[in-house]
Protein backbone atom coordinates (compact mmCIF):
# COMPACT_ATOMS: atom_id res chain seq x y z
CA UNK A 1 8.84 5.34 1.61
CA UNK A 2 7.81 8.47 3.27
CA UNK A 3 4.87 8.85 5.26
CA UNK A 4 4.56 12.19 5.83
CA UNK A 5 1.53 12.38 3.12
CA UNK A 6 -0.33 9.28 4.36
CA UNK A 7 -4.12 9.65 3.91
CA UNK A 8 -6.96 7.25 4.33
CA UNK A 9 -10.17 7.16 2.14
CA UNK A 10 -12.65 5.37 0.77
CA UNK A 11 -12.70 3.48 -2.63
CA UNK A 12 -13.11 0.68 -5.40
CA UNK A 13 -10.35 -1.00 -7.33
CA UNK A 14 -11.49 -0.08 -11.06
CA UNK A 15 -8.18 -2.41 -12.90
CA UNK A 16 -5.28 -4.26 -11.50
CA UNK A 17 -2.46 -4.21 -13.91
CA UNK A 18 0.60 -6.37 -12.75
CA UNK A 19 4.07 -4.83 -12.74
CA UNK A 20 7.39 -6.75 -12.64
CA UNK A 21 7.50 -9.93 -10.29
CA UNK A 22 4.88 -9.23 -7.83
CA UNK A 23 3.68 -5.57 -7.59
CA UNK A 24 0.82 -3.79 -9.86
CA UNK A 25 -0.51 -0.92 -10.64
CA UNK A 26 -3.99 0.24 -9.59
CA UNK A 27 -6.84 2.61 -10.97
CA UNK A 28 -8.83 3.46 -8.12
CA UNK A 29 -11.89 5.85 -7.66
CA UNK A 30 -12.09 7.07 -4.02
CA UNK A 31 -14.15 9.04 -1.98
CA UNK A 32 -11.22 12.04 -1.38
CA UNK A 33 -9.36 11.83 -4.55
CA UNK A 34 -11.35 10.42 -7.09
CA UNK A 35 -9.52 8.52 -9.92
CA UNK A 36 -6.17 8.00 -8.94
CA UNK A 37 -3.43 5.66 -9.54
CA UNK A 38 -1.55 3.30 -7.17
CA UNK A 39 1.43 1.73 -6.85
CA UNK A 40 0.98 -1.42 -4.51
CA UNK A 41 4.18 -3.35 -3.77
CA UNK A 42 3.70 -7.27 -3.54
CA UNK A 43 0.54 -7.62 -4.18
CA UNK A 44 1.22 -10.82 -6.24
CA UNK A 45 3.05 -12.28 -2.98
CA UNK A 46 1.24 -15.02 -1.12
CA UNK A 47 1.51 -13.53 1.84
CA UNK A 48 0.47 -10.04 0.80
CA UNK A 49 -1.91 -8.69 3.43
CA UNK A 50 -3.16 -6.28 0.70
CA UNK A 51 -4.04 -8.84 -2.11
CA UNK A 52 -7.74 -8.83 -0.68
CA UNK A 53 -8.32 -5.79 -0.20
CA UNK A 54 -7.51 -4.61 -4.05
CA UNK A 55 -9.51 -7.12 -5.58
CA UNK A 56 -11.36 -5.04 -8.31
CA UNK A 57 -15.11 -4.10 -7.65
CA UNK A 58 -14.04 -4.31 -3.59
CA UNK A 59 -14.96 -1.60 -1.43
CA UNK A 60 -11.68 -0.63 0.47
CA UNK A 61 -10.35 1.13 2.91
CA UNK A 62 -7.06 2.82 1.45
CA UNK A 63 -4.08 4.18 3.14
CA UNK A 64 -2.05 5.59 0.35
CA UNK A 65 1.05 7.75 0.80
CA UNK A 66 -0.35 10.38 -2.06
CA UNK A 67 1.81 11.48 -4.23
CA UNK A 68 1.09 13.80 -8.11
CA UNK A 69 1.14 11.31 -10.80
CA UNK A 70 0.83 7.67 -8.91
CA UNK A 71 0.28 7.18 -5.39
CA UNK A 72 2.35 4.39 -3.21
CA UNK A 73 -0.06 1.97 -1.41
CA UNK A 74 0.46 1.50 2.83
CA UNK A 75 -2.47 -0.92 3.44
CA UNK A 76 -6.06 -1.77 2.08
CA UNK A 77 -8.44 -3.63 3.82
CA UNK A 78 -11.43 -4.96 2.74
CA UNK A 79 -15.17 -3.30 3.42
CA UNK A 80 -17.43 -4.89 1.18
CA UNK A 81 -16.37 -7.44 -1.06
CA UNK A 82 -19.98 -8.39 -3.28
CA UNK A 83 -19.45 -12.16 -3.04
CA UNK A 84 -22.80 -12.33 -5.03
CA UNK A 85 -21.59 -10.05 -8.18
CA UNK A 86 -19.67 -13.19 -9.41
CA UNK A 87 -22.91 -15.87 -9.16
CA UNK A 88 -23.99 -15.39 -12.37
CA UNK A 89 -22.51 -14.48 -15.50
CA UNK A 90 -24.47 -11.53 -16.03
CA UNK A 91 -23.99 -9.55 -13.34
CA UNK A 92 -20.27 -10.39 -13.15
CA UNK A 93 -20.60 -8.96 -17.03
CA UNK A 94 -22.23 -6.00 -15.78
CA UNK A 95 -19.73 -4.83 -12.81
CA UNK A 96 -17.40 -5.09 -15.27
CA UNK A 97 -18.79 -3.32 -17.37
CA UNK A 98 -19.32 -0.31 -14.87
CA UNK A 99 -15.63 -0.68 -13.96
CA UNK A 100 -14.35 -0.15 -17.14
CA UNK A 101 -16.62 2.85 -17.42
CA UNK A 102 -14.87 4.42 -14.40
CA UNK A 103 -11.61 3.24 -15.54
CA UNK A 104 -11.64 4.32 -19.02
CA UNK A 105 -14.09 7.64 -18.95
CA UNK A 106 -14.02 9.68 -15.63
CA UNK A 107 -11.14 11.68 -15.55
CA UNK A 108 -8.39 11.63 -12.64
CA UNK A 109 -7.91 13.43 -9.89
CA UNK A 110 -11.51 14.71 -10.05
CA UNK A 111 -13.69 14.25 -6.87
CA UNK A 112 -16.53 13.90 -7.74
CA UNK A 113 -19.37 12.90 -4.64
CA UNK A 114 -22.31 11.79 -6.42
CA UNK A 115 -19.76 9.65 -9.10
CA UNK A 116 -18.41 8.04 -6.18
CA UNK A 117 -21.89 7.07 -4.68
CA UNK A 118 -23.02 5.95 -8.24
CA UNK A 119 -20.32 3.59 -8.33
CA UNK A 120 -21.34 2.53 -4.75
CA UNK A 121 -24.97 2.07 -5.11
CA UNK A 122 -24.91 0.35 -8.39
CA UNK A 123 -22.48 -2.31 -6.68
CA UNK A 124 -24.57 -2.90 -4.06
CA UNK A 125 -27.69 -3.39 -6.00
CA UNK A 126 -25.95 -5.64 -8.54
CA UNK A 127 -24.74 -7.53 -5.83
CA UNK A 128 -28.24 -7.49 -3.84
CA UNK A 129 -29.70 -9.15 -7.08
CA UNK A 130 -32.08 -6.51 -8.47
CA UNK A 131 -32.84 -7.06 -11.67
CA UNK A 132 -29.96 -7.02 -14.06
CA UNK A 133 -31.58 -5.45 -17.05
CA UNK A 134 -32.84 -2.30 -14.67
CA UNK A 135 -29.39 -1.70 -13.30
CA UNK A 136 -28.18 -1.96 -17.05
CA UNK A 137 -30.61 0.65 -18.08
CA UNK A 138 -29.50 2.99 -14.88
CA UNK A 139 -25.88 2.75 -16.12
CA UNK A 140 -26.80 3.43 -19.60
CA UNK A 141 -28.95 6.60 -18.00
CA UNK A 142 -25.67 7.82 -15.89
CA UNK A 143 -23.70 7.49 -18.80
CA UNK A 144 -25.77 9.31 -21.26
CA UNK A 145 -26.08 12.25 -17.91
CA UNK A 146 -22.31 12.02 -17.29
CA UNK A 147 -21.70 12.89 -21.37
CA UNK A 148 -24.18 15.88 -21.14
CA UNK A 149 -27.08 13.95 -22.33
CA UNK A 150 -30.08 15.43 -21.33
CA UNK A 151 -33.53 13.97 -22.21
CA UNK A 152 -36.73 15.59 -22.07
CA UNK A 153 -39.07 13.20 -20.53
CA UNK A 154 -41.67 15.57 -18.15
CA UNK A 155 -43.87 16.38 -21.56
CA UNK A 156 -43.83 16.69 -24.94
CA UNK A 157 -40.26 18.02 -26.40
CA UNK A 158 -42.39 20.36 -28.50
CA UNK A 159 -45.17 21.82 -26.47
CA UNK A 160 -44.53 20.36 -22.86
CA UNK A 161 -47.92 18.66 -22.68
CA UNK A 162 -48.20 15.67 -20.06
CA UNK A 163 -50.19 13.25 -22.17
CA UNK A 164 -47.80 11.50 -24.10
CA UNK A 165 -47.29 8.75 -27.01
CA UNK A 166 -44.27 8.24 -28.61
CA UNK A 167 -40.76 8.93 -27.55
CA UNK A 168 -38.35 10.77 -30.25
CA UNK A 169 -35.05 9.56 -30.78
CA UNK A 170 -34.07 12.39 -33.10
CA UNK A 171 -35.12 15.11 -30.22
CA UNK A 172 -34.45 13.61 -27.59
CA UNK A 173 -37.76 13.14 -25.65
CA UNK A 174 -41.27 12.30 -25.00
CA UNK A 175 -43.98 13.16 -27.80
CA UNK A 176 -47.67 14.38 -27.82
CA UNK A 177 -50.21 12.92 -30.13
CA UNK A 178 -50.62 16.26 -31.96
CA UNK A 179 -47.00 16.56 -32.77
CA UNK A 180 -46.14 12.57 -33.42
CA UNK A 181 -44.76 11.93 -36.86
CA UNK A 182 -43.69 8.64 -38.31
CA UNK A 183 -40.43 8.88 -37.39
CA UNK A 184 -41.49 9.06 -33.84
CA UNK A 185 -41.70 5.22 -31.73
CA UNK A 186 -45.19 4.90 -30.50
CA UNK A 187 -44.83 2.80 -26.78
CA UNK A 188 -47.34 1.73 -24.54
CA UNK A 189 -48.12 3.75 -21.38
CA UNK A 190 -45.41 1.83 -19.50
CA UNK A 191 -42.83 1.90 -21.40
CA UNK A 192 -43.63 5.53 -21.45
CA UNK A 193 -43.50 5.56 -17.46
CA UNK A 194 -40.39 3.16 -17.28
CA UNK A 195 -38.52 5.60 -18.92
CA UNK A 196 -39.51 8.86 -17.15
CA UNK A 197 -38.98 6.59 -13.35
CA UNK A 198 -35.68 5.29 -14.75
CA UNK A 199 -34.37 8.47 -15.89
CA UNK A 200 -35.48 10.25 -12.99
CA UNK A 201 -34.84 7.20 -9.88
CA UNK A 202 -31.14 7.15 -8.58
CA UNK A 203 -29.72 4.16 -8.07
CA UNK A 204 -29.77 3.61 -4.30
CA UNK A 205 -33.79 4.35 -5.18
CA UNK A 206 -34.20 0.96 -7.12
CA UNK A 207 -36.66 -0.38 -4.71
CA UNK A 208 -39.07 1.91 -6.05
CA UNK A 209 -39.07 0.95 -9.07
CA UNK A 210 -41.21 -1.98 -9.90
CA UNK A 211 -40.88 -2.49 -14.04
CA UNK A 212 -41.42 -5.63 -15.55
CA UNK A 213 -38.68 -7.47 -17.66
CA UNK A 214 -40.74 -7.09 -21.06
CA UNK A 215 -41.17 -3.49 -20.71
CA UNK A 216 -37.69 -2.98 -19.54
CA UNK A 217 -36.82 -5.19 -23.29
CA UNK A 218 -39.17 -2.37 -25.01
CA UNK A 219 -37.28 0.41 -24.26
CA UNK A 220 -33.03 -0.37 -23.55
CA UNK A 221 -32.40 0.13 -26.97
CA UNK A 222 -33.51 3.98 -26.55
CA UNK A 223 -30.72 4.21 -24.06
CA UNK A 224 -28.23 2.36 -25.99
CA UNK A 225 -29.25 4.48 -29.00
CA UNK A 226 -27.64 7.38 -26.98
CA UNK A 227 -24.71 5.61 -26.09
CA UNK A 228 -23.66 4.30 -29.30
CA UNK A 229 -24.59 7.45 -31.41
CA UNK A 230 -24.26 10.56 -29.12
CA UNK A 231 -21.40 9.81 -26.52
CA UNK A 232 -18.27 8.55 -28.63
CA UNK A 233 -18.25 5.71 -25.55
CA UNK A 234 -17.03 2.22 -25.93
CA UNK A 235 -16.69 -0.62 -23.70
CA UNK A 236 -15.59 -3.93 -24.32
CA UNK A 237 -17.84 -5.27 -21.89
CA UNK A 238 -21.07 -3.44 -23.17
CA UNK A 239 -20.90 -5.62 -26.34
CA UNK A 240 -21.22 -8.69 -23.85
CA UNK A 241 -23.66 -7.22 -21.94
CA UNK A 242 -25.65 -6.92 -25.13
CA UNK A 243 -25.67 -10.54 -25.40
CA UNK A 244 -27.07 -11.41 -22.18
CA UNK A 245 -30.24 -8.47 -22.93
């Protein structure tokens, strides 16, 4: 192997896929490169020194010798692992659900900063323990942004007046009592908030956010709506994640 294009970055194993005896092949979305793939040599060895460190949903440190189409891995070693992500079935469901995002949907070789630190953030707060159905809704929200969905949810989509009722799933945003129709879903005034503070918080923001679970029940299926209708997106995992709602 060469070295003379050895870099190091940041990043998160998206998929493992084995090749022959004991190597794989990696999807990973770093910090410098964005969605690449690796080869790693050995990974399936007992004594690989790498194993850890490419566990999926791991935050790594990577020293890849980078190459066009697949990279060759040098060494990874381990930054944050989220231990907690696998306590309970639902937020395992989740992270994989996010991975398979990123490993089906963003495109390679694409740096993008604010991707990466999405991918970050929403590990960390799965793994902190936040509240799984507000980090589902957050994913749903950078989803729906990363497709070109925009919602309109600072007034009224007709007139742009603040005092709101309903929320319109036909255009897209908030409606005023003068223009409601009965197509329109009327919410209560939280529901109304919890989706203008969910659409507008980032992730690595979620402490500000204080929703309760039955408002965050009213309202998911207005993201999913966009998901399932508008984006051409599907996940295997999203159907499980459904389950667990």
């Amino acid at each position: 192997m060469t070295t003379h294009n050895i870099e190091k970055t940041e990043g998160v194993v998206l998929k493992t896929t084995p090749y022959k005896e004991s190597d794989a092949i990696l999807s990973v979305y770093t910090y410098q490169f964005g969605k690449i793939s690796v080869y790693g040599k050995g990974l399936k060895k007992i004594n690989s020194k790498n194993a850890r460190g490419v566990t999926p949903s791991t935050l790594s440190l990577f020293e890849l010798n980078i190459r066009p189409n697949m990279s060759a891995l040098v060494r990874a070693s381990g930054i944050e692992y989220y231990t907690h992500i696998q306590d309970h079935i639902e937020t395992d469901i989740l992270c994989q659900c996010l991975l398979e995002y990123y490993y089906r949907y963003i495109p390679e070789n694409k740096p993008d900063q604010d991707t990466y630190l999405f991918l970050i953030d929403t590990l960390k707060a799965i793994d902190a323990g936040y509240s799984y159905k507000l980090i589902y809704a957050l994913i749903l929200v950078f989803i729906m942004k990363d497709n070109g969905i925009e919602l309109e949810v600072d007034g009224c989509v007709h007139c742009g007046h603040t005092s709101v009722t309903s929320f319109s799933l036909i255009d897209g945003g908030f409606v005023c009592h003068k223009h409601q129709t009965d197509q329109d879903i009327v919410l209560s005034i939280d529901a109304l908030k919890a989706i203008r503070h969910i659409y507008k918080t980032p992730i690595a923001h979620i402490d500000s956010l204080k929703i309760e679970e039955k408002v965050l029940k009213e309202i998911l299926f207005i993201f999913e709506h966009y998901i399932d209708e508008y984006c051409g997106i599907y996940l295997n995992a999203l159907s499980f994640v459904k389950e667990w709602i």
